[in-house]
Protein backbone atom coordinates (compact mmCIF):
# COMPACT_ATOMS: atom_id res chain seq x y z
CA UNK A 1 82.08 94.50 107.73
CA UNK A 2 85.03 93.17 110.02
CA UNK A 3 83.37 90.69 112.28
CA UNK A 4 85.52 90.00 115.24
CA UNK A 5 84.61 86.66 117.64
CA UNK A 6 86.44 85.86 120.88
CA UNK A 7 85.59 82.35 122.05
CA UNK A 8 86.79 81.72 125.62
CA UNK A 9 86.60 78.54 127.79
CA UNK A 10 84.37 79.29 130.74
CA UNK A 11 87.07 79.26 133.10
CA UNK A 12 88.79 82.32 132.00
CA UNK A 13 85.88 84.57 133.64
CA UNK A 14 87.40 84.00 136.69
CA UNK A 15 90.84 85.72 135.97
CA UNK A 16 89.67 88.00 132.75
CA UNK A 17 87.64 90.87 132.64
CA UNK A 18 85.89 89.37 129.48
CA UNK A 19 84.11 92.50 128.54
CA UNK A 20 86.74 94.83 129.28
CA UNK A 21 89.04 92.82 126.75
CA UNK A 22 86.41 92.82 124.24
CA UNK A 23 86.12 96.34 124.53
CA UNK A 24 89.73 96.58 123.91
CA UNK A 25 90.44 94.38 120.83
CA UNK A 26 87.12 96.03 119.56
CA UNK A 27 89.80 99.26 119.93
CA UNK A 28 92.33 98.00 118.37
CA UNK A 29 90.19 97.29 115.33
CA UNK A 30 88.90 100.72 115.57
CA UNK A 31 92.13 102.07 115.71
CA UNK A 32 93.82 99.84 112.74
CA UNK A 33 92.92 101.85 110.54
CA UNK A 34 91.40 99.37 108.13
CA UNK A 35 87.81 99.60 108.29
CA UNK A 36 85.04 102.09 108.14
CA UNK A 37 84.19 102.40 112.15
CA UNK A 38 80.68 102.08 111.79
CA UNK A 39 81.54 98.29 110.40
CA UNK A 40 83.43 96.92 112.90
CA UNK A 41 81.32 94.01 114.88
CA UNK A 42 82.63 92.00 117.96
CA UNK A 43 81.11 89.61 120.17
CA UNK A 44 82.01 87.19 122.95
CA UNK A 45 81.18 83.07 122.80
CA UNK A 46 81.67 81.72 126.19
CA UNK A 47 82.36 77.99 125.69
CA UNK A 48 81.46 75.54 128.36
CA UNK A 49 82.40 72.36 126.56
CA UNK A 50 85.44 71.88 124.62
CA UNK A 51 88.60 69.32 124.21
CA UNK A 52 92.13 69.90 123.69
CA UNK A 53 94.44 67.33 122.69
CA UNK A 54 94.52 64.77 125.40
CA UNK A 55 94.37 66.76 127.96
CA UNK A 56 90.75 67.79 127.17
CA UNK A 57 89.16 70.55 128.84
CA UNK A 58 92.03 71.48 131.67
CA UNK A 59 93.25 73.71 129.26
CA UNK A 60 91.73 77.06 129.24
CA UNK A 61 91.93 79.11 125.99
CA UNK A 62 91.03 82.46 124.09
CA UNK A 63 90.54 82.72 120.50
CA UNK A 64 90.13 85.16 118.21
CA UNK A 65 88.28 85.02 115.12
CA UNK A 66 88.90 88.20 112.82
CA UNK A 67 86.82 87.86 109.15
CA UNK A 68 87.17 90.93 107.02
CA UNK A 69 86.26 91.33 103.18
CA UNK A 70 88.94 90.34 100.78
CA UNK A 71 91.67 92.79 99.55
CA UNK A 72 93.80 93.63 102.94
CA UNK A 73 97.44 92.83 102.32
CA UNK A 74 99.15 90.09 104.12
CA UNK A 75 101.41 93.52 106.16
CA UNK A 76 98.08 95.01 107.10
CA UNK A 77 96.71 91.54 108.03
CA UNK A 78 99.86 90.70 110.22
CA UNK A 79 99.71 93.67 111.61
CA UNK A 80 96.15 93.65 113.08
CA UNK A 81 96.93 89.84 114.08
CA UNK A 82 100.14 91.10 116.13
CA UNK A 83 98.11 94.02 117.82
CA UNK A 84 95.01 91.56 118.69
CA UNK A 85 97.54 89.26 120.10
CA UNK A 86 99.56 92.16 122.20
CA UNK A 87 96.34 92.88 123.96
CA UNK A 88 95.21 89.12 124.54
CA UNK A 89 98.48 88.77 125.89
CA UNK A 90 98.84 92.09 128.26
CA UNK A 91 95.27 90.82 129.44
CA UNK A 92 94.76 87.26 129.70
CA UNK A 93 98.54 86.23 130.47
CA UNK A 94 97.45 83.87 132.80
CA UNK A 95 95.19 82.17 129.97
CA UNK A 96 96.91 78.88 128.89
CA UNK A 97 96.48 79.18 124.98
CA UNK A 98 96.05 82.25 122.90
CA UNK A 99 95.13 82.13 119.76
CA UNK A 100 94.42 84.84 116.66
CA UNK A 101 93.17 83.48 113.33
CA UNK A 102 92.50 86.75 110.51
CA UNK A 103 90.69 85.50 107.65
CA UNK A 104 89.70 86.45 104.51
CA UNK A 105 85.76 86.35 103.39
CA UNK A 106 85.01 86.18 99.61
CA UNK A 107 83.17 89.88 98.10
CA UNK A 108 81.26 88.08 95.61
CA UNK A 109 79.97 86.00 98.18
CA UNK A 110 78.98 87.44 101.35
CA UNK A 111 75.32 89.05 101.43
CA UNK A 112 74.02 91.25 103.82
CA UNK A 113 70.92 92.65 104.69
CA UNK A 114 69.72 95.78 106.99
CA UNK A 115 66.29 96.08 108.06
């Protein structure tokens, strides 16, 4: 049920292959280990407004949003957030601010439904 969610300011099309990265940290999750392949869910948000500090929106910035069910270890959780940020970095080095955020959803919360 890993759901990962790369929000980029619009400006980074220019210099990133967007898809081709998502394809690639979609790999990486693939490849952790961690997860039953057929659960693993990632997506692209391109952001055209957004404000940084005071310098607004000259910054340009990737961020990754990894949610995975509860009961990972902090290792295993590092570990995936080093390897997302590896790729981000061999990729988008040009990208002012990269970010990775792993969190943790709650089991006896999340619902889910298939149709």
């Amino acid at each position: 049920m890993p759901n990962l969610v790369m929000e980029y300011s619009n400006s980074v099309d220019e210099r990133v292959n967007v898809q081709g990265l998502l394809e690639d940290l979609h790999k990486v999750a693939l490849q952790s280990g961690l997860f039953d392949i057929g659960s693993v869910k990632s997506r692209s948000l391109r952001c055209d407004h957004w404000l940084i500090g005071e310098e607004g929106d000259s910054v340009d910035f990737i961020h990754i949003s990894f949610e995975l069910l509860d009961g990972r270890t902090p290792e295993q959780k590092r570990e995936l957030s080093r390897q997302l940020m590896a790729e981000l970095q061999c990729q988008a080095s040009s990208v002012q601010s990269l970010t990775v955020n792993i969190r943790d959803m709650d089991k006896e919360c999340f619902q889910k439904a298939l149709n």
